[in-house]
PDB file of N, CA and C in Angstrom:
ATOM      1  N   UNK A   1     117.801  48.055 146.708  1.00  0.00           N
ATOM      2  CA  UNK A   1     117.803  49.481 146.993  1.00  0.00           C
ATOM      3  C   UNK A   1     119.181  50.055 146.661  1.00  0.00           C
ATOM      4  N   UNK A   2     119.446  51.264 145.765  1.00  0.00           N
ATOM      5  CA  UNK A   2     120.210  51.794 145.580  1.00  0.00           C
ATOM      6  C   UNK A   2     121.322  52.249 146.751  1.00  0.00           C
ATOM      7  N   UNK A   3     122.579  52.365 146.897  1.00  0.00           N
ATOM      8  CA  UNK A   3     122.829  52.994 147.576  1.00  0.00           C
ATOM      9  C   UNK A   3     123.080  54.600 147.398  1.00  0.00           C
ATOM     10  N   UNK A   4     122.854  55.262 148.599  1.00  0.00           N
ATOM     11  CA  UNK A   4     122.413  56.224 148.845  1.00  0.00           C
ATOM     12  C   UNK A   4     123.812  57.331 149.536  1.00  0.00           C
ATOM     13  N   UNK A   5     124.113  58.383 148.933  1.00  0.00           N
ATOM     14  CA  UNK A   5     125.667  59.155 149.374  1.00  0.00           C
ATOM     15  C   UNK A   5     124.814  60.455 150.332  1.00  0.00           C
ATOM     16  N   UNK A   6     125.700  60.058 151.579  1.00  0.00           N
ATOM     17  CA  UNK A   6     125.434  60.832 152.899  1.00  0.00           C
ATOM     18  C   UNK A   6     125.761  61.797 153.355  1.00  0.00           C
ATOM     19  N   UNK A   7     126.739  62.759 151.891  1.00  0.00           N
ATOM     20  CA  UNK A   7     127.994  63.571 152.175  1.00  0.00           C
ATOM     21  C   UNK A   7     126.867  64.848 151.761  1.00  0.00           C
ATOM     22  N   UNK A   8     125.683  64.868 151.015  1.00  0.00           N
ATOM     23  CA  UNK A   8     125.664  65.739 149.892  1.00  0.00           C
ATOM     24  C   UNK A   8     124.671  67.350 151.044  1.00  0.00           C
ATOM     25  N   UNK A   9     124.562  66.879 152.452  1.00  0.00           N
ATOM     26  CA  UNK A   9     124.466  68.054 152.621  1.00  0.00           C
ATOM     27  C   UNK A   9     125.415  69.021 152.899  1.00  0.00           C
ATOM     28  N   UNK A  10     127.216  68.951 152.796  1.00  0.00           N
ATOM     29  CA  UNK A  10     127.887  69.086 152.841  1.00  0.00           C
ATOM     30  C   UNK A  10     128.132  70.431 151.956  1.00  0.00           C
ATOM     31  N   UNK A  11     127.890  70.244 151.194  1.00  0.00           N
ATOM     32  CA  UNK A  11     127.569  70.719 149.560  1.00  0.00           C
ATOM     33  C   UNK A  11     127.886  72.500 149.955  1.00  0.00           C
ATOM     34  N   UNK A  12     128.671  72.857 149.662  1.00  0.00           N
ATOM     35  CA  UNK A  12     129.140  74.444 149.799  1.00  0.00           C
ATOM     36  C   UNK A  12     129.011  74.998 148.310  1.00  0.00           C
ATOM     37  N   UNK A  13     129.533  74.537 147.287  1.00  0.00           N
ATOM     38  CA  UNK A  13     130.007  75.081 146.269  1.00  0.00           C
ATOM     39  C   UNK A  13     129.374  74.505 144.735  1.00  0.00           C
ATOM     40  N   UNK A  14     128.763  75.351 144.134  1.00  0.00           N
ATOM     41  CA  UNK A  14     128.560  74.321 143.025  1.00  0.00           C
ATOM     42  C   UNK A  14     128.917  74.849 141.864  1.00  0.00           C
ATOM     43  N   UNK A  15     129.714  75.753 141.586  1.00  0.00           N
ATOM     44  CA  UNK A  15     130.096  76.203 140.292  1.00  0.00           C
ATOM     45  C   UNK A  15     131.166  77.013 140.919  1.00  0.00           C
ATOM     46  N   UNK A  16     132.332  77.380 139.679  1.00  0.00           N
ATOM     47  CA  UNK A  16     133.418  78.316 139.703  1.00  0.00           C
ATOM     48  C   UNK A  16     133.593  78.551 137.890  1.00  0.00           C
ATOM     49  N   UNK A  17     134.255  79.555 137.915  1.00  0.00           N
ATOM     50  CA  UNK A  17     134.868  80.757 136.681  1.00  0.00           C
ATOM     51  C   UNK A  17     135.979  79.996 136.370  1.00  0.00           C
ATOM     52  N   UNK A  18     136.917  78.625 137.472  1.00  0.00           N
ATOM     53  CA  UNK A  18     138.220  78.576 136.879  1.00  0.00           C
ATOM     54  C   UNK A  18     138.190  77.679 135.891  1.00  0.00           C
ATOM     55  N   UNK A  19     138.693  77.394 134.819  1.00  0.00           N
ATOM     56  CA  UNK A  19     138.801  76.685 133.747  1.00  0.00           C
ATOM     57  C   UNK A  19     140.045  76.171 133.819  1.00  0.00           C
ATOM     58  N   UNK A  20     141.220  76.137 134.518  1.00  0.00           N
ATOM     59  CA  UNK A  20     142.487  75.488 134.773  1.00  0.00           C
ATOM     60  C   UNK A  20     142.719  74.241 136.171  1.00  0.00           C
ATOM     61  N   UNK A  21     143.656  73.180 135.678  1.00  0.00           N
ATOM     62  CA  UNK A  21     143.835  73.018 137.327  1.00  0.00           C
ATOM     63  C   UNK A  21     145.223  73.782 137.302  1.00  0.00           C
ATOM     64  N   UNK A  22     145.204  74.439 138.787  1.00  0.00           N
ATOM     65  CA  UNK A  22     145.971  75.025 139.109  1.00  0.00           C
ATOM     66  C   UNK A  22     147.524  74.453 139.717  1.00  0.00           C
ATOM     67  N   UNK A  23     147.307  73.539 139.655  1.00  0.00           N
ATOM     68  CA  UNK A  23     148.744  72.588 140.123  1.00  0.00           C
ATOM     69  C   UNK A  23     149.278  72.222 139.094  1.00  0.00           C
ATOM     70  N   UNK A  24     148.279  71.611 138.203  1.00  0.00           N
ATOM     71  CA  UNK A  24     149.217  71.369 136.434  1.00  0.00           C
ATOM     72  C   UNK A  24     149.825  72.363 136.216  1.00  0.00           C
ATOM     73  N   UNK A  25     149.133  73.824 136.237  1.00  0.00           N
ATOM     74  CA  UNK A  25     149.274  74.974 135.547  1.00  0.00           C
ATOM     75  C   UNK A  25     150.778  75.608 136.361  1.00  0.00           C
ATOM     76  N   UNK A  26     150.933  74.914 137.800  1.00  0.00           N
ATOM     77  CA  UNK A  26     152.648  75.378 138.177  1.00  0.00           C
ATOM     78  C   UNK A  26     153.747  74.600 138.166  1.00  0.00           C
ATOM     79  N   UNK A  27     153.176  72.910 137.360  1.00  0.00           N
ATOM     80  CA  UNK A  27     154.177  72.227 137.161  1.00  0.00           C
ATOM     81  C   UNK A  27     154.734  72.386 135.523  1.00  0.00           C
ATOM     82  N   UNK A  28     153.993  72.630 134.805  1.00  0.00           N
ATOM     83  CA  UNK A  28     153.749  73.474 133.204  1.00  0.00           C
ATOM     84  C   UNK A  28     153.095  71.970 133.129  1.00  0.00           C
ATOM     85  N   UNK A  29     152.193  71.093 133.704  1.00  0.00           N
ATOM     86  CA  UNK A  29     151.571  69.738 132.738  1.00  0.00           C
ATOM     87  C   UNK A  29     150.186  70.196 132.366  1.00  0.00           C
ATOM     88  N   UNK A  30     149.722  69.243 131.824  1.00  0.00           N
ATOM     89  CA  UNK A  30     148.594  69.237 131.079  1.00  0.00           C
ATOM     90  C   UNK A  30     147.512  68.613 131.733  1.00  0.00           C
ATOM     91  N   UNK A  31     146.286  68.477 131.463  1.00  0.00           N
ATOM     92  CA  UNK A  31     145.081  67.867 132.259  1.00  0.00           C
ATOM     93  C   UNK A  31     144.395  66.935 131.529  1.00  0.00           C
ATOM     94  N   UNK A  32     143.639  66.487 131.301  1.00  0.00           N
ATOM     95  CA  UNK A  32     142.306  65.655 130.462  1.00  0.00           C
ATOM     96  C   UNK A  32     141.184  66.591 130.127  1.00  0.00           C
ATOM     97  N   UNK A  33     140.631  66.183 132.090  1.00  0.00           N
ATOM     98  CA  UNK A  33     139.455  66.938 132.287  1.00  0.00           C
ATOM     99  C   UNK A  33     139.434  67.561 133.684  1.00  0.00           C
ATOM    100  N   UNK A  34     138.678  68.779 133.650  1.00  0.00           N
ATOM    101  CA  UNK A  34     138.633  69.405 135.642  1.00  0.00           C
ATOM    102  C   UNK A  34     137.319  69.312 136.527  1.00  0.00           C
ATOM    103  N   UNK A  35     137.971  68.568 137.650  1.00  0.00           N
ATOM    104  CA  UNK A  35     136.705  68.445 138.358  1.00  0.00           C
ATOM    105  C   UNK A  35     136.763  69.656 139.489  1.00  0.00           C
ATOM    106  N   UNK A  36     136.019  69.722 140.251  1.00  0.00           N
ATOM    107  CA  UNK A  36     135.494  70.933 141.072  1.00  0.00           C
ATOM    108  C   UNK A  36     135.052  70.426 142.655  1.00  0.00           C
ATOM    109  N   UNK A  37     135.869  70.459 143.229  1.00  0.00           N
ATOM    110  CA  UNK A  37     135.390  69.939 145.168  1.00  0.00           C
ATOM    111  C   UNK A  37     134.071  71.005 145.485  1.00  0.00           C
ATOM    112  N   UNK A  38     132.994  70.267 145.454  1.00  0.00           N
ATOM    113  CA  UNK A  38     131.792  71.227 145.931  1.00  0.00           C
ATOM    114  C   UNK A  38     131.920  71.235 147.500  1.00  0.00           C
ATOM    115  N   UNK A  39     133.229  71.505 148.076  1.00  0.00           N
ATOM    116  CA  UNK A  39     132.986  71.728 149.919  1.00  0.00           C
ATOM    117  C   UNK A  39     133.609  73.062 149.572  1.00  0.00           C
ATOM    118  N   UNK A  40     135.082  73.019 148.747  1.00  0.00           N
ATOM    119  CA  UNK A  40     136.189  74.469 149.170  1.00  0.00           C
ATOM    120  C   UNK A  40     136.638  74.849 148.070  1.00  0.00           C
ATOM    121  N   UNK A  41     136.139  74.445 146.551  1.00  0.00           N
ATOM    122  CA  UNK A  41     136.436  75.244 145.529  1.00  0.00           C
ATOM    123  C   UNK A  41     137.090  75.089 144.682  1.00  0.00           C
ATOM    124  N   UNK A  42     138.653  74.011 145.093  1.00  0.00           N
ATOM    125  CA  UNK A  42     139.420  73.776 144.480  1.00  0.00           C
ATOM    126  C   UNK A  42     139.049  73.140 143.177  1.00  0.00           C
ATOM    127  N   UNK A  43     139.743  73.010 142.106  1.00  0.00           N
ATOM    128  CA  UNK A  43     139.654  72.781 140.885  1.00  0.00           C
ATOM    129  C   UNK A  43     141.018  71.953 140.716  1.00  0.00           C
ATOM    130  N   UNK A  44     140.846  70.457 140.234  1.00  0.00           N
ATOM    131  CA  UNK A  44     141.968  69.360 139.814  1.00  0.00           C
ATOM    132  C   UNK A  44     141.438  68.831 139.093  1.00  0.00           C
ATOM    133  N   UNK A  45     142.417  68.600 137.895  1.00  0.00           N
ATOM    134  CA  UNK A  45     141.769  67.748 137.270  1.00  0.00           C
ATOM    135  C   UNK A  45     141.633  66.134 137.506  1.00  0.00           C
ATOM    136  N   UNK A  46     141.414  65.582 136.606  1.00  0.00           N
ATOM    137  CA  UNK A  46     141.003  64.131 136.360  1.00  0.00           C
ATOM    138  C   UNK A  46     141.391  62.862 136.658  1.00  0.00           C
ATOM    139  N   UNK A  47     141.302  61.774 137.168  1.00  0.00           N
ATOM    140  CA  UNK A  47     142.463  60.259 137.385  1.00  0.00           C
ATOM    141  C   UNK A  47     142.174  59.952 135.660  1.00  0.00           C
ATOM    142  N   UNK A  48     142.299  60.362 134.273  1.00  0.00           N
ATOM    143  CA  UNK A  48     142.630  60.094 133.456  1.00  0.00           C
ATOM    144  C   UNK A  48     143.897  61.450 133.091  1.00  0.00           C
ATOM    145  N   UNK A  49     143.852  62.130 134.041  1.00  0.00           N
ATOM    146  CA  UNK A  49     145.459  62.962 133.787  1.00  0.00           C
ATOM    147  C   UNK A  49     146.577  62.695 134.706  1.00  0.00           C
ATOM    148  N   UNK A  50     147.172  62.623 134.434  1.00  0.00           N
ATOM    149  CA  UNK A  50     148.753  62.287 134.807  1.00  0.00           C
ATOM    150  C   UNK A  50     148.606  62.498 136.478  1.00  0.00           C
ATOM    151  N   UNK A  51     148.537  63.513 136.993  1.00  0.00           N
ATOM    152  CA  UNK A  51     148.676  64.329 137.912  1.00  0.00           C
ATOM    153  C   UNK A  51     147.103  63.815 138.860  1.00  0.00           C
ATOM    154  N   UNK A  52     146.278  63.375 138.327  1.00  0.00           N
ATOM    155  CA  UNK A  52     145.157  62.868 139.265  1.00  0.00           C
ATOM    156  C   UNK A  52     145.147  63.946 140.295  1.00  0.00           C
ATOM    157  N   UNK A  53     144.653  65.462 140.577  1.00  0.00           N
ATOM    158  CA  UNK A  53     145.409  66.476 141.303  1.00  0.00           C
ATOM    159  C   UNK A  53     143.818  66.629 141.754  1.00  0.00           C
ATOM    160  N   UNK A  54     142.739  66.085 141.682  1.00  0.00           N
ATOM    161  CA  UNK A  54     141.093  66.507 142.272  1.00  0.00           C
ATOM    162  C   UNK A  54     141.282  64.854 143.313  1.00  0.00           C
ATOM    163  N   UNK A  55     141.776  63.882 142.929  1.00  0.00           N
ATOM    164  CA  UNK A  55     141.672  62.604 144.034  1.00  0.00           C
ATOM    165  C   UNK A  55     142.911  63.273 144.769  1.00  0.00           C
ATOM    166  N   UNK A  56     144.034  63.866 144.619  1.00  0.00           N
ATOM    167  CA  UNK A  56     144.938  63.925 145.815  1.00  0.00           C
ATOM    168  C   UNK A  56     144.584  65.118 146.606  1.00  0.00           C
ATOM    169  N   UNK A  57     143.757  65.971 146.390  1.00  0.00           N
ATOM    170  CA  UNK A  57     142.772  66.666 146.921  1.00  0.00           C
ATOM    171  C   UNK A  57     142.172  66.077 147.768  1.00  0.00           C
ATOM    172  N   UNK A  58     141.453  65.022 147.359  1.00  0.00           N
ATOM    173  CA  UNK A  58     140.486  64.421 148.249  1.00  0.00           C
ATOM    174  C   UNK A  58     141.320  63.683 149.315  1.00  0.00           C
ATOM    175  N   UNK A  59     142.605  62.951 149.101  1.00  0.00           N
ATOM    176  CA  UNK A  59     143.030  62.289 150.091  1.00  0.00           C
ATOM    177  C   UNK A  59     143.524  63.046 151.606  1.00  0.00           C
ATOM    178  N   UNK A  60     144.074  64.519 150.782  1.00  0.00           N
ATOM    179  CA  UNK A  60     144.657  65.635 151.535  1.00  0.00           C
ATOM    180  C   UNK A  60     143.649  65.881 152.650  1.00  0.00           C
ATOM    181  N   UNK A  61     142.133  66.277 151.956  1.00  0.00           N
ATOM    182  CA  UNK A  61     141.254  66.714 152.359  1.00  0.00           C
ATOM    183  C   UNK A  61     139.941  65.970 153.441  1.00  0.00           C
ATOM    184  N   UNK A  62     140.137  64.993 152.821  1.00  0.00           N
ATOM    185  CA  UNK A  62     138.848  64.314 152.763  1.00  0.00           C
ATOM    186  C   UNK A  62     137.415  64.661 152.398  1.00  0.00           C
ATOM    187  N   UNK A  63     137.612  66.190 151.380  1.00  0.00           N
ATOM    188  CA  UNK A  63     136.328  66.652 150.958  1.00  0.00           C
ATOM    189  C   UNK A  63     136.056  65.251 149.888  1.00  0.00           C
ATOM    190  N   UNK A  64     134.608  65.129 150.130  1.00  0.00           N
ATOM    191  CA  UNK A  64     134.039  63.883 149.860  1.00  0.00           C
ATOM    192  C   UNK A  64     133.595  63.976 148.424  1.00  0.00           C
ATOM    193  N   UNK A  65     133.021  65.215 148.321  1.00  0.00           N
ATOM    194  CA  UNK A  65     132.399  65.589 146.383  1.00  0.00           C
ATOM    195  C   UNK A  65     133.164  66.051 145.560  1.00  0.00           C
ATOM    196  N   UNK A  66     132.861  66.014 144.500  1.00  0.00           N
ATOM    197  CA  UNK A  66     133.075  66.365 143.888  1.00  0.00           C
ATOM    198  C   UNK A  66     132.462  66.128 142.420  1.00  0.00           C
ATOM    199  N   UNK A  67     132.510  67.342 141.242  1.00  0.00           N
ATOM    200  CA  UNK A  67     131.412  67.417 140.268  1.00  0.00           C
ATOM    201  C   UNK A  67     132.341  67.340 139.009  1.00  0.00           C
ATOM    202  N   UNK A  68     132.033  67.298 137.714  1.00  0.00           N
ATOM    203  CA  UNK A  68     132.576  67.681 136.465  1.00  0.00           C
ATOM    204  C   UNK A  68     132.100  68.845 136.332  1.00  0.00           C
ATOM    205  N   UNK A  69     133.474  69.592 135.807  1.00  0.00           N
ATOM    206  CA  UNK A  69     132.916  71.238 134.758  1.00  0.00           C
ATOM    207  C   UNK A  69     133.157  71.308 133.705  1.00  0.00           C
ATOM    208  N   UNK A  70     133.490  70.058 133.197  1.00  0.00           N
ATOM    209  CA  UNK A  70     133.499  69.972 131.769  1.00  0.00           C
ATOM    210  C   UNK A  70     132.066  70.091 130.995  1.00  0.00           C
ATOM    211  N   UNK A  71     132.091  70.764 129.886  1.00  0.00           N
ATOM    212  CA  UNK A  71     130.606  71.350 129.465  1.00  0.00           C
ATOM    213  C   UNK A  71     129.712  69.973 128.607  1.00  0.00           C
ATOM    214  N   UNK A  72     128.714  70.349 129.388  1.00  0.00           N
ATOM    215  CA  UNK A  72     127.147  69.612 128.931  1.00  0.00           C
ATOM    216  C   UNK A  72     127.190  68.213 130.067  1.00  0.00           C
ATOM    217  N   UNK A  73     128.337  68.212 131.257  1.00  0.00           N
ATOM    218  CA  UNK A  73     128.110  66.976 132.368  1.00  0.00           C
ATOM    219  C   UNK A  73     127.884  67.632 133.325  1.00  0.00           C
ATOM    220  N   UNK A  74     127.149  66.811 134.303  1.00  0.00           N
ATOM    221  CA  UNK A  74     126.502  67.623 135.181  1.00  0.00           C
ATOM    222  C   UNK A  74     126.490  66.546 136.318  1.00  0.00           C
ATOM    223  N   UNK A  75     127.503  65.822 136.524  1.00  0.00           N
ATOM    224  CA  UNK A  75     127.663  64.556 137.389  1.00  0.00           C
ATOM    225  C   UNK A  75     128.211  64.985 138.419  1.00  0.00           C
ATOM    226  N   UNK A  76     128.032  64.417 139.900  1.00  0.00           N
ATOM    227  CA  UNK A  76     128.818  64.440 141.226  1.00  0.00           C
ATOM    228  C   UNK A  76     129.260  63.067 141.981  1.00  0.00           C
ATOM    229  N   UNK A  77     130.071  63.317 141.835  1.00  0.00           N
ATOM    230  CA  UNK A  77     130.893  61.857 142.510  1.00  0.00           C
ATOM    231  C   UNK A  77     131.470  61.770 143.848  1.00  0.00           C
ATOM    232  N   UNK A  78     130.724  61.023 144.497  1.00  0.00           N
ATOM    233  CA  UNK A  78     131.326  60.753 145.913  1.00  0.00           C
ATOM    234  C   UNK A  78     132.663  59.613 146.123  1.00  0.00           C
ATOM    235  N   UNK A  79     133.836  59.951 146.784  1.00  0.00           N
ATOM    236  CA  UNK A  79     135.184  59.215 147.133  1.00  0.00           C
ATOM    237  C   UNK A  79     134.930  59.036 148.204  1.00  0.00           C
ATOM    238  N   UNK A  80     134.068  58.862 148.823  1.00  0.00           N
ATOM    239  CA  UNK A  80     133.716  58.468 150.413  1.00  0.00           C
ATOM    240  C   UNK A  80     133.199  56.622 149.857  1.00  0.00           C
ATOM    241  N   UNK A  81     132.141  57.236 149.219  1.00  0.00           N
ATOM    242  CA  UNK A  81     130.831  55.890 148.998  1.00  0.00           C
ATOM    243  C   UNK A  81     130.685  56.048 148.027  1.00  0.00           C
ATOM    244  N   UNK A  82     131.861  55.890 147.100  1.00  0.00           N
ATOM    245  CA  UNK A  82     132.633  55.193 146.043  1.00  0.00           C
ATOM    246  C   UNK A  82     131.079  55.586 144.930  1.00  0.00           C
ATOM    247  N   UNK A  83     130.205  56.157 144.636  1.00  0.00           N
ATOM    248  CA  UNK A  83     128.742  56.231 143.951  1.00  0.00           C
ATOM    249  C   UNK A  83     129.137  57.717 143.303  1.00  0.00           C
ATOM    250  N   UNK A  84     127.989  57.536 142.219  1.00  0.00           N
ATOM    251  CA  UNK A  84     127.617  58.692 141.497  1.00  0.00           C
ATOM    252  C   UNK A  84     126.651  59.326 142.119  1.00  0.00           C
ATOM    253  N   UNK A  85     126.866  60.484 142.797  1.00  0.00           N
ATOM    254  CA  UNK A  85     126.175  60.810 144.332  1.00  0.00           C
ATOM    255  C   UNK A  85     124.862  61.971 143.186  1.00  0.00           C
ATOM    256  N   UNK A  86     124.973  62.149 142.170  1.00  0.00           N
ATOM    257  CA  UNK A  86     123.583  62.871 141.776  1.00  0.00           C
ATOM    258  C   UNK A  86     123.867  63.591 140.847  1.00  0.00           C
ATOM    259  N   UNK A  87     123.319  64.519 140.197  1.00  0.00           N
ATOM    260  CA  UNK A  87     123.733  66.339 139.208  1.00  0.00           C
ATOM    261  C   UNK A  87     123.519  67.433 139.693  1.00  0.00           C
ATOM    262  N   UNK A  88     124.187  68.166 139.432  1.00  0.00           N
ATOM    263  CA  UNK A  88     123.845  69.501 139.293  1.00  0.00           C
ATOM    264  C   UNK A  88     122.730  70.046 138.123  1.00  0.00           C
ATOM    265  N   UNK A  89     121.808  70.745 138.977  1.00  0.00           N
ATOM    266  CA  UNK A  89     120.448  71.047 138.020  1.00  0.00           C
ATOM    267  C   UNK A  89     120.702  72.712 138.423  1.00  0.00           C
TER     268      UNK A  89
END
């Protein structure tokens, strides 16, 4: 049996307009890719960018989701229970 992520009625947020992470964008660095905390909005990008600024989010936070907004993925990833917790449809 698969395991199963327990966070996802949690789920506040599933899309935003921002196309930046905003912490790169006040240190002047650069990103990879941006993920999106579906509890409070924030936007960090990637643990393949320097700055890993969506996991130090999560540590800050402990918001548990989080999605890709990079275009044509539609993945949500749980840092609780370590799983690919589902998509956005």
């Amino acid at each position: 049996m698969a395991a199963k992520c327990k966070h996802q009625d949690q789920i506040k947020i599933l899309r935003t307009s921002k196309q930046v992470c905003e912490e790169c964008v006040k240190t002047g660095d650069t990103w990879v890719h941006l993920r999106l905390c579906l509890f409070c909005g924030k936007v960090g990008c990637c643990d393949s960018s320097k700055n890993k600024h969506a996991t130090k989010h999560f540590h800050a936070t402990k918001h548990a989701l989080i999605r890709s907004i990079e275009p044509g993925e539609d993945w949500i990833w749980c840092y609780v229970d370590e799983i690919m917790a589902g998509k956005i449809t």
